[in-house]
C-alpha atoms as a PDB file:
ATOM      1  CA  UNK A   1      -5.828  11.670 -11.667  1.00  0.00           C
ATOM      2  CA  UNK A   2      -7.178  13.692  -9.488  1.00  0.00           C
ATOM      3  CA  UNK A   3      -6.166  17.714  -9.429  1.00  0.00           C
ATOM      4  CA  UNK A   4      -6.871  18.285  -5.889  1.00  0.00           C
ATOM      5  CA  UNK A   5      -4.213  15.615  -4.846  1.00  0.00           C
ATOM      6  CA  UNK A   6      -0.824  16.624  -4.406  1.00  0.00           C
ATOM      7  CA  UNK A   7       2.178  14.653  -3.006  1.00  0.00           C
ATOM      8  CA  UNK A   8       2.779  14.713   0.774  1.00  0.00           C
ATOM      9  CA  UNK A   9       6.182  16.192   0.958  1.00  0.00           C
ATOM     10  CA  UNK A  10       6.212  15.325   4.706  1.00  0.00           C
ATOM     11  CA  UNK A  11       4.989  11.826   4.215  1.00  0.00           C
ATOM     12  CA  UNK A  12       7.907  11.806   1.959  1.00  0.00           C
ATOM     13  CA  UNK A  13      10.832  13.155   3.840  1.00  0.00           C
ATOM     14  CA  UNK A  14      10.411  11.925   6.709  1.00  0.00           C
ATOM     15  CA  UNK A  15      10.913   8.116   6.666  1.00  0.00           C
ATOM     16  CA  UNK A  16      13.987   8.944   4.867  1.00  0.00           C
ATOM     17  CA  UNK A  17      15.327  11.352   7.420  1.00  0.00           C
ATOM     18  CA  UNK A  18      14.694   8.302  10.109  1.00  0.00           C
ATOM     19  CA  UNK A  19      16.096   5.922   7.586  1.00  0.00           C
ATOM     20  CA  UNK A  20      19.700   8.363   8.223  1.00  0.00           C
ATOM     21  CA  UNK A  21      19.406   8.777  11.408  1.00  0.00           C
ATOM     22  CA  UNK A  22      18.774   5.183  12.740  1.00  0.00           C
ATOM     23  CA  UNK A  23      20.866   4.127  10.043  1.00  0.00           C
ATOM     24  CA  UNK A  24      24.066   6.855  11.478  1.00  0.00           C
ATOM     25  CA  UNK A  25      23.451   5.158  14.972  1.00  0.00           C
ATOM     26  CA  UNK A  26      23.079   1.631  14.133  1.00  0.00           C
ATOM     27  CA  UNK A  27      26.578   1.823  12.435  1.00  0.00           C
ATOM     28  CA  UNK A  28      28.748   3.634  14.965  1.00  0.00           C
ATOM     29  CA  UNK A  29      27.497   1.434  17.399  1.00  0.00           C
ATOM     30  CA  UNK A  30      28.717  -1.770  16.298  1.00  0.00           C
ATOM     31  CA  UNK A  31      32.136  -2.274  16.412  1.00  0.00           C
ATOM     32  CA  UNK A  32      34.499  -2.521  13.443  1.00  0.00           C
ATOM     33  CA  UNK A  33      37.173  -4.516  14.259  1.00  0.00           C
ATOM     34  CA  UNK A  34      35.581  -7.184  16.855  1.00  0.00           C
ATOM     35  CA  UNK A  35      31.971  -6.963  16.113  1.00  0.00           C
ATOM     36  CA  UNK A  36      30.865  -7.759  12.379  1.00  0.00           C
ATOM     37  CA  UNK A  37      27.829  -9.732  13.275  1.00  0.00           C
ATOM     38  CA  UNK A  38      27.044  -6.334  14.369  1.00  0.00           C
ATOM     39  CA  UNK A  39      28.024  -4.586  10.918  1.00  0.00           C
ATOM     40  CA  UNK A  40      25.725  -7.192   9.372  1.00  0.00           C
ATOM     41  CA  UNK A  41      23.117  -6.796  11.505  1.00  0.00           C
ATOM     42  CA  UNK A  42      23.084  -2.558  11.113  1.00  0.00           C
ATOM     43  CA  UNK A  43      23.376  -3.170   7.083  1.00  0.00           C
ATOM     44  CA  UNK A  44      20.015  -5.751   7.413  1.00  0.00           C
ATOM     45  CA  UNK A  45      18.262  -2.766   9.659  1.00  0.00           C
ATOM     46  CA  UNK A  46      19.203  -0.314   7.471  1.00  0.00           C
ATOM     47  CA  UNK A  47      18.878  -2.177   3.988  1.00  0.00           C
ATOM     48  CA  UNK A  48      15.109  -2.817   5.299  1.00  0.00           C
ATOM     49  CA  UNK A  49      14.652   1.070   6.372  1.00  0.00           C
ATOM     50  CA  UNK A  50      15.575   1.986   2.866  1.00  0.00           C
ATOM     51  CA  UNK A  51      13.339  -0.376   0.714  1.00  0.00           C
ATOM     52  CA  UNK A  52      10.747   1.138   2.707  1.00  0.00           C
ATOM     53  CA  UNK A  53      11.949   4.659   2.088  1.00  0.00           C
ATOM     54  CA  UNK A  54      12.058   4.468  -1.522  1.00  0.00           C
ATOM     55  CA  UNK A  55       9.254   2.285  -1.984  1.00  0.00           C
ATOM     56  CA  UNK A  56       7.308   5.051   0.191  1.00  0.00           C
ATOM     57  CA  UNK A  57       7.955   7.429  -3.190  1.00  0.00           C
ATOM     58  CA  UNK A  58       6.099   5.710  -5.254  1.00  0.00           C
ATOM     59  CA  UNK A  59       3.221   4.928  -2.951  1.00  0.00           C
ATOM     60  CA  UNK A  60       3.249   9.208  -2.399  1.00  0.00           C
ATOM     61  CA  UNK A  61       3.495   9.709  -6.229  1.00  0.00           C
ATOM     62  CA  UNK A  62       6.978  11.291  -5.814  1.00  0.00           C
ATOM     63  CA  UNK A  63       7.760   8.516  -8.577  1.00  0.00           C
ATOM     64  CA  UNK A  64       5.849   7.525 -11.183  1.00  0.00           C
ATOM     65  CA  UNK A  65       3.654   4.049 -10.780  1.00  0.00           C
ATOM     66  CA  UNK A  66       1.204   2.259 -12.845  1.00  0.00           C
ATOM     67  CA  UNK A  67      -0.243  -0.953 -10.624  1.00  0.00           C
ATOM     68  CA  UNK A  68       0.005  -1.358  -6.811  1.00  0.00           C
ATOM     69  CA  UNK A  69       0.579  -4.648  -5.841  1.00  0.00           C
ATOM     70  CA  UNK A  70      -2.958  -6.152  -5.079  1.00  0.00           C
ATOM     71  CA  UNK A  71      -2.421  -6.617  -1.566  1.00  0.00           C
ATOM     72  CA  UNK A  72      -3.643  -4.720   0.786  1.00  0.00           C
ATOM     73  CA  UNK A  73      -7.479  -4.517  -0.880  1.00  0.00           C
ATOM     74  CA  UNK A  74     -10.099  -3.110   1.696  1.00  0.00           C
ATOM     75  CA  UNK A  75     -13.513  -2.414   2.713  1.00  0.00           C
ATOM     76  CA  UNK A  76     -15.096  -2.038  -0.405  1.00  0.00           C
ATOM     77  CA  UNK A  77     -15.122  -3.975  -3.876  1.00  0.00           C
ATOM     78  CA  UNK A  78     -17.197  -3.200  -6.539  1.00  0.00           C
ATOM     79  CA  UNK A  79     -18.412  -5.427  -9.432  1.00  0.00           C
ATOM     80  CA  UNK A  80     -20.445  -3.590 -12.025  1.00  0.00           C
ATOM     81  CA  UNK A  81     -23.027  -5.045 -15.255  1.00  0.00           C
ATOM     82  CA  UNK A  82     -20.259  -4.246 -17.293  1.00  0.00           C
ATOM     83  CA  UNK A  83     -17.644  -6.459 -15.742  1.00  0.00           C
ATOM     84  CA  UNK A  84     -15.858  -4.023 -13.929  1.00  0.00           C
ATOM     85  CA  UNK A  85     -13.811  -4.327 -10.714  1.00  0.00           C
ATOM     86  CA  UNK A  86     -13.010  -1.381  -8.011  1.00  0.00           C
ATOM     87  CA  UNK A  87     -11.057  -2.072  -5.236  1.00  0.00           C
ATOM     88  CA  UNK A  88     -10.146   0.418  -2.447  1.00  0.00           C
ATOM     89  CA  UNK A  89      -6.163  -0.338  -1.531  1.00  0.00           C
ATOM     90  CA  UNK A  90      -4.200   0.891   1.022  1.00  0.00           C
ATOM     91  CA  UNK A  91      -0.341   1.110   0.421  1.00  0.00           C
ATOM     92  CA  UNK A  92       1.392  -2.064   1.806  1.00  0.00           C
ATOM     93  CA  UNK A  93       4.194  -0.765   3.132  1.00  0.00           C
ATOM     94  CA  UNK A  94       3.578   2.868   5.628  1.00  0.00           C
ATOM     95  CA  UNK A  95      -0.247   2.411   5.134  1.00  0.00           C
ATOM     96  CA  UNK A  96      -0.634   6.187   4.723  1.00  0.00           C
ATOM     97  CA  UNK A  97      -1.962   6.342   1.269  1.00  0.00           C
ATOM     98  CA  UNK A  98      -4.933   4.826  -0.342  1.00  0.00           C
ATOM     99  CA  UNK A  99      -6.307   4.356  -4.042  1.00  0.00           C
ATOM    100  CA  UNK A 100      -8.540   3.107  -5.883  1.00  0.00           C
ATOM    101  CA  UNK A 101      -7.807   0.586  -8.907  1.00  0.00           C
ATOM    102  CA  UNK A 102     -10.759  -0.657 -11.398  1.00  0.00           C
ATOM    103  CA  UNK A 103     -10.065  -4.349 -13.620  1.00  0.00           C
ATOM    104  CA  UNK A 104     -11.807  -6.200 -16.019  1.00  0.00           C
ATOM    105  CA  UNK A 105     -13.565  -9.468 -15.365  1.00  0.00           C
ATOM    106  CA  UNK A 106     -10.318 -11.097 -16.620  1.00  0.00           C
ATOM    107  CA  UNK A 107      -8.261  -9.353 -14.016  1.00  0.00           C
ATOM    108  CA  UNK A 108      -6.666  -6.933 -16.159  1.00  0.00           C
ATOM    109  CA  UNK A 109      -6.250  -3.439 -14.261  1.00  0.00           C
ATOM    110  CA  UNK A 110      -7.656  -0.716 -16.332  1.00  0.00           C
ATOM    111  CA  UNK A 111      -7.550   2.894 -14.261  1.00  0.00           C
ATOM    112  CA  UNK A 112      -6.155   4.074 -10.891  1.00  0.00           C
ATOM    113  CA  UNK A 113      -8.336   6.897  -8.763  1.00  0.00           C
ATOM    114  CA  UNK A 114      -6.752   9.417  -6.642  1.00  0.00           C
ATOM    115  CA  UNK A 115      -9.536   9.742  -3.525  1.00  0.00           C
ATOM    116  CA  UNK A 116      -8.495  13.430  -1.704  1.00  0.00           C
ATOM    117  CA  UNK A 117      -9.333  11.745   1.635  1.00  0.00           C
ATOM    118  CA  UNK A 118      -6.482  13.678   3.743  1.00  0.00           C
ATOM    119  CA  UNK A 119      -5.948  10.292   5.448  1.00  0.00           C
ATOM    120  CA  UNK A 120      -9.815   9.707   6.461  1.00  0.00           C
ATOM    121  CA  UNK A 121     -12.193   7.796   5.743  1.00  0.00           C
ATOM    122  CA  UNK A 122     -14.012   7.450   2.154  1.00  0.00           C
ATOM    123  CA  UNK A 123     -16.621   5.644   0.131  1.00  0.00           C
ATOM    124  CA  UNK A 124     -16.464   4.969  -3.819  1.00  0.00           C
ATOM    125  CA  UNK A 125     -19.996   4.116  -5.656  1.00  0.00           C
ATOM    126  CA  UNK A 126     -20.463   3.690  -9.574  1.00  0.00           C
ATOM    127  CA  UNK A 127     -22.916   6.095 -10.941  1.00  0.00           C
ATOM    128  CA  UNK A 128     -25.667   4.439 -13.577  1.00  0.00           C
ATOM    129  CA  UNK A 129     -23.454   7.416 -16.138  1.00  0.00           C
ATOM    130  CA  UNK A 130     -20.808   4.871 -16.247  1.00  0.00           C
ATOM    131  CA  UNK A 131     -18.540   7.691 -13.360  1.00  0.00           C
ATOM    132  CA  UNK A 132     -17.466   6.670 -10.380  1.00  0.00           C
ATOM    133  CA  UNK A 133     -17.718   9.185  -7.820  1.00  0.00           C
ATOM    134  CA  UNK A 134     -15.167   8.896  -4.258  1.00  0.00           C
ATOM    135  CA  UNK A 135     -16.810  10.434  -1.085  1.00  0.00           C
ATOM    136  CA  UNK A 136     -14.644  11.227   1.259  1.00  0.00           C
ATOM    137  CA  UNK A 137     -15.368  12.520   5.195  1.00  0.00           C
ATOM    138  CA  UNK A 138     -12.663  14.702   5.887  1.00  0.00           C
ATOM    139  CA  UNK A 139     -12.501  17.005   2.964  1.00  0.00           C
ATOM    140  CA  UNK A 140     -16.419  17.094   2.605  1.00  0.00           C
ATOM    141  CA  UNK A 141     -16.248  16.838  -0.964  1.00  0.00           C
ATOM    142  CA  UNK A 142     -17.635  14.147  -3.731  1.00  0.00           C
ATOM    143  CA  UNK A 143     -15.346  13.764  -6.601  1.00  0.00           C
ATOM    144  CA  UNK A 144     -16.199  12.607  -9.896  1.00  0.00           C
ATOM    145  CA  UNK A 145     -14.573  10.692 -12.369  1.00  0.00           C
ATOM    146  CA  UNK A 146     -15.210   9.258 -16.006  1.00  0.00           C
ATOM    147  CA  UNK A 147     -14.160   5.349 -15.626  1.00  0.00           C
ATOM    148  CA  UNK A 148     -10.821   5.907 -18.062  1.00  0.00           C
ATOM    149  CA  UNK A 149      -9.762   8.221 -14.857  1.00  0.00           C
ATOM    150  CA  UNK A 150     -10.119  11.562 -16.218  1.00  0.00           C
ATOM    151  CA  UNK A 151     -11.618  13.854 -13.473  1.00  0.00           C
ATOM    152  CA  UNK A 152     -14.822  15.777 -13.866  1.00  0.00           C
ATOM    153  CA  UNK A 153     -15.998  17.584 -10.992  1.00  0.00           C
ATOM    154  CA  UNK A 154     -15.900  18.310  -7.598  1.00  0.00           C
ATOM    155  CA  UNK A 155     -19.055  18.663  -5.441  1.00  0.00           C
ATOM    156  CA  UNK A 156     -18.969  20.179  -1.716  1.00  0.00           C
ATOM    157  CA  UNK A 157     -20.831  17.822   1.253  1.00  0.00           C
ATOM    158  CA  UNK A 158     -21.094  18.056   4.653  1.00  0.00           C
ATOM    159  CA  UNK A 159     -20.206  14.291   5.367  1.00  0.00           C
ATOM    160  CA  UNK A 160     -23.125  13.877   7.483  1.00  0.00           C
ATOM    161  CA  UNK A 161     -25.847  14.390   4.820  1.00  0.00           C
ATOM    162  CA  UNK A 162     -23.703  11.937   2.340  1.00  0.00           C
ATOM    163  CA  UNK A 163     -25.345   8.400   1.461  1.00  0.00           C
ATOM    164  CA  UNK A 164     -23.122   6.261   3.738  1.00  0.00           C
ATOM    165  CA  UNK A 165     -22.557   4.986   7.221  1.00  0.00           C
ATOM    166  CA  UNK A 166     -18.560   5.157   6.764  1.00  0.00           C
ATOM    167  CA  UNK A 167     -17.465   3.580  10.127  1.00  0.00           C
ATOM    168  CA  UNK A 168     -19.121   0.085   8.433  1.00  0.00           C
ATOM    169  CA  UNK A 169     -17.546  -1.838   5.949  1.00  0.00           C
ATOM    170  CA  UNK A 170     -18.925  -1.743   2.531  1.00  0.00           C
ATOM    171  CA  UNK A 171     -21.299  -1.594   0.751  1.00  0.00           C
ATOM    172  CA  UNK A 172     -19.935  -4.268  -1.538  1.00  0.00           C
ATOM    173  CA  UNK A 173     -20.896  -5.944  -4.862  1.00  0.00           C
ATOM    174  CA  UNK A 174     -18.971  -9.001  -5.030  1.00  0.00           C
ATOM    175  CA  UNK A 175     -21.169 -10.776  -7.685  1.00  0.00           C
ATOM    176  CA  UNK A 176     -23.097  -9.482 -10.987  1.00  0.00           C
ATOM    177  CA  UNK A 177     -23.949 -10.768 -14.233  1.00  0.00           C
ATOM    178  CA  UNK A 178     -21.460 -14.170 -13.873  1.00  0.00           C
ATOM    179  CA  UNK A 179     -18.140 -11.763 -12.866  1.00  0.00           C
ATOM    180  CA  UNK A 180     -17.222 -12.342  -9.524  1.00  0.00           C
ATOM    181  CA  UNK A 181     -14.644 -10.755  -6.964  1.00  0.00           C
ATOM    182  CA  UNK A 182     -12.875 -13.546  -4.684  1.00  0.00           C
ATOM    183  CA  UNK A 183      -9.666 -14.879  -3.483  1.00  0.00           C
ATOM    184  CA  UNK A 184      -8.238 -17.540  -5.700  1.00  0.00           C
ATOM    185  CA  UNK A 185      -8.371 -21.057  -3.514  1.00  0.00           C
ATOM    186  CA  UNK A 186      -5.131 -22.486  -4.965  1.00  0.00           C
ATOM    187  CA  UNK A 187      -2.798 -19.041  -4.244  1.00  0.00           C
ATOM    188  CA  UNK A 188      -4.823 -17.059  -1.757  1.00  0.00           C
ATOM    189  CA  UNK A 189      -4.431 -13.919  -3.707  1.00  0.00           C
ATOM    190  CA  UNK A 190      -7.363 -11.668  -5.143  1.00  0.00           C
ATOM    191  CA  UNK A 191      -9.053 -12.764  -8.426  1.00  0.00           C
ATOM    192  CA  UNK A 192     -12.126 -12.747 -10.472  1.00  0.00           C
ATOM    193  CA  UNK A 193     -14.207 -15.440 -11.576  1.00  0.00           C
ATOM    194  CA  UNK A 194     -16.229 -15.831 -14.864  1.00  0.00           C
ATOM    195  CA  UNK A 195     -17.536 -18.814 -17.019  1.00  0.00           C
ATOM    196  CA  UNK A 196     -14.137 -19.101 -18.189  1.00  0.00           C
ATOM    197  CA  UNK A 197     -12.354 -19.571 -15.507  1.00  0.00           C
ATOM    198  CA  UNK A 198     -10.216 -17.915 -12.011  1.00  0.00           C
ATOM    199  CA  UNK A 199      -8.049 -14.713 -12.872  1.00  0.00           C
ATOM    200  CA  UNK A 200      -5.904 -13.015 -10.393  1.00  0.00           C
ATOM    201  CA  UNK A 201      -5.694  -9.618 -10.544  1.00  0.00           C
ATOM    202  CA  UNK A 202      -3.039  -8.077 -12.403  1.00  0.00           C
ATOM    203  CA  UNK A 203       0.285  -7.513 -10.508  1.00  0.00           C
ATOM    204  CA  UNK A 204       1.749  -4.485  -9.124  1.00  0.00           C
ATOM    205  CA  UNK A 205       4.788  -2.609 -11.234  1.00  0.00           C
ATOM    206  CA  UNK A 206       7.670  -5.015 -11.170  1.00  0.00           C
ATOM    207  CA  UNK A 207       9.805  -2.732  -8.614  1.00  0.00           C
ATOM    208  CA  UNK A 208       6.754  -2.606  -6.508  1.00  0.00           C
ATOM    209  CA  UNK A 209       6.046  -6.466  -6.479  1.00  0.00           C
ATOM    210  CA  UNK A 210       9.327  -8.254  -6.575  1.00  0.00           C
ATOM    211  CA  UNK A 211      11.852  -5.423  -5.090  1.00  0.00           C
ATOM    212  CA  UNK A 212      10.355  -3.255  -3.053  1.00  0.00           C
ATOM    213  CA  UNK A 213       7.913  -4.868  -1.640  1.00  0.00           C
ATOM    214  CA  UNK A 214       6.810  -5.767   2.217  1.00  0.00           C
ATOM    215  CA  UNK A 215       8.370  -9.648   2.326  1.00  0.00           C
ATOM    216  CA  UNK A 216      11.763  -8.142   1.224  1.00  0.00           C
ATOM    217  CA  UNK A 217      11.807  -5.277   4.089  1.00  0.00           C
ATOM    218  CA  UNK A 218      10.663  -8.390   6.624  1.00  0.00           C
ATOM    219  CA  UNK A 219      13.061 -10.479   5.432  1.00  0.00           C
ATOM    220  CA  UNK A 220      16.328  -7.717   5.690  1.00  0.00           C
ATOM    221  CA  UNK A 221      14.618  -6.365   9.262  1.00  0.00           C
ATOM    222  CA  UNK A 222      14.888 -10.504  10.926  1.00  0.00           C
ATOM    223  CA  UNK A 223      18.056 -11.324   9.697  1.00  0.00           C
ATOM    224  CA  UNK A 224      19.559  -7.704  10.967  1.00  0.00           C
ATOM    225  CA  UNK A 225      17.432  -7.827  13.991  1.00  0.00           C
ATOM    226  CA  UNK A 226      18.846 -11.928  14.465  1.00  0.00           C
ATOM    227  CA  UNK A 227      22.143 -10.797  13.748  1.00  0.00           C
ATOM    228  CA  UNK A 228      22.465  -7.691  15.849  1.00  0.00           C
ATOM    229  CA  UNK A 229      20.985  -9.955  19.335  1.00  0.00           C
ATOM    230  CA  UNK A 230      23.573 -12.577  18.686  1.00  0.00           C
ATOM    231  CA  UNK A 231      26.051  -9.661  18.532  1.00  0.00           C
ATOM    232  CA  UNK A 232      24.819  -8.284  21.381  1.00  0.00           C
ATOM    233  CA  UNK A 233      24.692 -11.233  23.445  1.00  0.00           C
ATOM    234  CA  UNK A 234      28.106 -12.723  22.375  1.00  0.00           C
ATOM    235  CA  UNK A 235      29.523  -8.933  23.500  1.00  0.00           C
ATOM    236  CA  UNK A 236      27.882  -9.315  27.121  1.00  0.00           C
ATOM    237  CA  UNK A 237      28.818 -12.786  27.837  1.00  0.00           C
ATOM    238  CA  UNK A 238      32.520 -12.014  26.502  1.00  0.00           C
ATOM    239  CA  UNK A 239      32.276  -8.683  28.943  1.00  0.00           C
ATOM    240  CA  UNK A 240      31.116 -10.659  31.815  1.00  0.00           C
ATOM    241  CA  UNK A 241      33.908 -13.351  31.105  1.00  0.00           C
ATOM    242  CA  UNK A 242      36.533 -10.900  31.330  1.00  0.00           C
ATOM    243  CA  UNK A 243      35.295  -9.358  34.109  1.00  0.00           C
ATOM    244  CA  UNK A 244      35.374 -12.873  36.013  1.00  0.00           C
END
């Protein structure tokens, strides 16, 4: 991985110190006696706060990870001679952290690349050495890697004078030599394409992609957020009949 990429201790701490605190206030505002619509409500708010939280660790490297989950692929692809396939991801869940995964033309993932991007923006291209080098605008620097992800070198660039327009998408190689980069018709989901056939890309670690992931956080958040309004409104309208 890259050396110049630490984890982002801030990034890390501090959608777990909002997960307690929303989490404290939720639950000593619903009632414990009259109002468990409202219990199950705060547990749905807070079960989906905490998914996010922990899967937040993994996508700052505070836990160990192999595979993101193939989801949130953007702005650039890359399909090389060789069969290769770079993607630039973003993490599906907070969106703060990005990396950069290479395949094989049967959708097998390979190697993960650390870009030191501090948050901006960044470019990947694959050198005709078989490296792939990650230019990124707010650090200035090019870094350089060998394509089994060890990391080479570091080069220093004003942004300006690199070989890239970065506000525009791309550029992207979707198609060489008979490999191709799409999204599989029948599922929706990214794939390659050869003579042989359609190949999604390899799925994320199985926490990642089955328990932590972005349709299990939706999922707790409506049925807390359902259950907490119908606790809410049944509390008014029995206020208002007393009251009467």
């Amino acid at each position: 991985m890259n050396p110049h990429v630490s984890a982002n201790w801030f990034e890390i701490a501090f959608p777990v110190m909002m997960t307690l605190i929303l989490g404290v206030q939720l639950w000593r505002r619903s009632q414990p006696r009259d109002g468990r619509l409202g219990r199950v409500g705060a547990v749905g708010i807070i079960l989906a706060l905490a998914v996010g939280s922990a899967a937040n660790l993994f996508y700052q490297r505070a836990l160990n990870v192999r595979v993101w989950p193939p989801v949130n692929i953007f702005d650039q692809v890359v399909v090389t001679a060789a069969g290769d396939v770079f993607v630039k991801m973003s993490d599906p869940i907070m969106g703060r952290t990005n990396k950069v995964q290479r395949y094989n033309c049967r959708g097998e993932f390979r190697t993960a690349f650390q870009p030191d991007n501090g948050g901006g923006l960044f470019k990947i291209a694959v050198n005709p050495d078989d490296t792939l080098s990650i230019f990124s605008v707010r650090t200035d620097s090019i870094d350089t890697f060998k394509l089994d992800g060890t990391f080479l070198q570091r080069r220093e660039m004003d942004n300006l004078q690199m070989p890239f327009k970065f506000l525009n998408r791309g550029p992207s190689v979707l198609k060489t030599n008979g490999c191709e980069f799409i999204l599989d018709p029948a599922s929706g989901r990214p794939a390659v394409k050869d003579s042989a056939g359609i190949w999604p890309l390899e799925r994320g670690d199985w926490v990642l992609e089955y328990v932590l992931d972005r349709r299990n956080i939706a999922r707790a958040a409506l049925l807390g957020g359902l259950m907490l309004a119908i606790y809410y409104i049944r509390t008014r309208n029995q206020r208002a009949a007393t009251k009467a």
